[in-house]
C-alpha atoms as a PDB file:
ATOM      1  CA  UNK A   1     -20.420 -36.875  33.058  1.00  0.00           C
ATOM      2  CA  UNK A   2     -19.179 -40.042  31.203  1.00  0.00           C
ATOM      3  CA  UNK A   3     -16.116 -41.556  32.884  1.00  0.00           C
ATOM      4  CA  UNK A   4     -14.789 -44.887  31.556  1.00  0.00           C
ATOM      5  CA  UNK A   5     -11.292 -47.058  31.340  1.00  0.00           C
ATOM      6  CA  UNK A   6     -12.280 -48.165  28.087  1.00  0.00           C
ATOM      7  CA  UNK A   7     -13.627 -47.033  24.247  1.00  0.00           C
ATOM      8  CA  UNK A   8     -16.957 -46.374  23.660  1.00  0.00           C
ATOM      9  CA  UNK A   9     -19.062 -47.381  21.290  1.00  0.00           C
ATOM     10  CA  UNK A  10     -18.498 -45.950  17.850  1.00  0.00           C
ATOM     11  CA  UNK A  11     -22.426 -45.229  17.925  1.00  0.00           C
ATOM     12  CA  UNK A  12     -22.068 -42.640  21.373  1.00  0.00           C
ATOM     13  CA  UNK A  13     -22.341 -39.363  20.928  1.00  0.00           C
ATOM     14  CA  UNK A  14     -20.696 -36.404  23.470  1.00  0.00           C
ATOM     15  CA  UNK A  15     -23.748 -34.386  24.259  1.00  0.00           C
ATOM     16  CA  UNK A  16     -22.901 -30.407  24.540  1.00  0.00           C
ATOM     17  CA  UNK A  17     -21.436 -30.002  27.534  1.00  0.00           C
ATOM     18  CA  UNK A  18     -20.876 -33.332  28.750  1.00  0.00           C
ATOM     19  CA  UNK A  19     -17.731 -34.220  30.166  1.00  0.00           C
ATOM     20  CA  UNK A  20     -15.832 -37.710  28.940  1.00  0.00           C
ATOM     21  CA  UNK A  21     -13.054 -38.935  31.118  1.00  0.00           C
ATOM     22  CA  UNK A  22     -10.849 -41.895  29.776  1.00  0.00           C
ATOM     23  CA  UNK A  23      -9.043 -42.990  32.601  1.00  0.00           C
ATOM     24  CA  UNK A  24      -7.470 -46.115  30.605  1.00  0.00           C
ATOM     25  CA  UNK A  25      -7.269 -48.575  33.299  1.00  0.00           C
ATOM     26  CA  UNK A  26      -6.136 -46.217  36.059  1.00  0.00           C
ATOM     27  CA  UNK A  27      -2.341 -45.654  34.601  1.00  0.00           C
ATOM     28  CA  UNK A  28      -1.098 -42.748  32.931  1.00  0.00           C
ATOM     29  CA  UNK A  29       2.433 -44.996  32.695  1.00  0.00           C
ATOM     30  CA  UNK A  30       1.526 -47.184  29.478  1.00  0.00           C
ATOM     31  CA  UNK A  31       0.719 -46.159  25.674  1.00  0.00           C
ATOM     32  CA  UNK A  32      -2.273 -46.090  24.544  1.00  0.00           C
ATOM     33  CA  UNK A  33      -4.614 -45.324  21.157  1.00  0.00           C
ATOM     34  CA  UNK A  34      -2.085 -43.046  18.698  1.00  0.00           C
ATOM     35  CA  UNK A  35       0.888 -43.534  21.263  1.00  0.00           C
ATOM     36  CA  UNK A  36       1.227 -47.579  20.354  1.00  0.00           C
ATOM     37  CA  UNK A  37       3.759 -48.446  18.275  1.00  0.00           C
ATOM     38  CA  UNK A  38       3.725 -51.592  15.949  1.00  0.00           C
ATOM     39  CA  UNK A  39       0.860 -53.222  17.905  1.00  0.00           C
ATOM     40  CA  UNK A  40      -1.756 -54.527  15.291  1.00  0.00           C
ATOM     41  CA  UNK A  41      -4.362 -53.271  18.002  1.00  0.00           C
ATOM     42  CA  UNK A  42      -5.782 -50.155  18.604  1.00  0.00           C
ATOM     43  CA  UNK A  43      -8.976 -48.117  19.692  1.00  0.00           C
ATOM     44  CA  UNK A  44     -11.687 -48.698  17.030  1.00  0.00           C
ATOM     45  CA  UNK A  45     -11.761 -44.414  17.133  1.00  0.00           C
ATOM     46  CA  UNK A  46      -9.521 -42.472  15.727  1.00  0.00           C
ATOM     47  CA  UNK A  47      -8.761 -39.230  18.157  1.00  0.00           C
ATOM     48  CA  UNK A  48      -9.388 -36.630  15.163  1.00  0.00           C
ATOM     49  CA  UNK A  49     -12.655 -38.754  14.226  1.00  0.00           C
ATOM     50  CA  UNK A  50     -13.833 -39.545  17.871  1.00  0.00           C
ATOM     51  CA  UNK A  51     -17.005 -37.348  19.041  1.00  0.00           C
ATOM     52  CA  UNK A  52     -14.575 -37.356  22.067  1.00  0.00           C
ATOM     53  CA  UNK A  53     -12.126 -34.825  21.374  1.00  0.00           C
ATOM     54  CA  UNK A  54     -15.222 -32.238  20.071  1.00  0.00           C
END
């Protein structure tokens, strides 16, 4: 299990099987990644690109 409140490295790789939780700082409340709007930051992954969401 990988759990984490922030992105990974572009380099990681999701073994088969392994479970990734992205708790984001603990809040469910705030936008993150694809939900920002007009912020000139966001995660280095994209979701459809991220070995995350595999």
């Amino acid at each position: 299990h990988i759990i984490t409140n922030h992105c990974l490295p572009g380099w990681y790789m999701k073994r088969e099987g392994q479970t990734y939780v992205q708790t984001w700082h603990g809040t469910p409340l705030k936008r993150i990644g694809h939900d920002l709007k007009d912020v000139p930051y966001r995660c280095g992954l994209g979701h459809r690109r991220s070995p995350m969401s595999q």
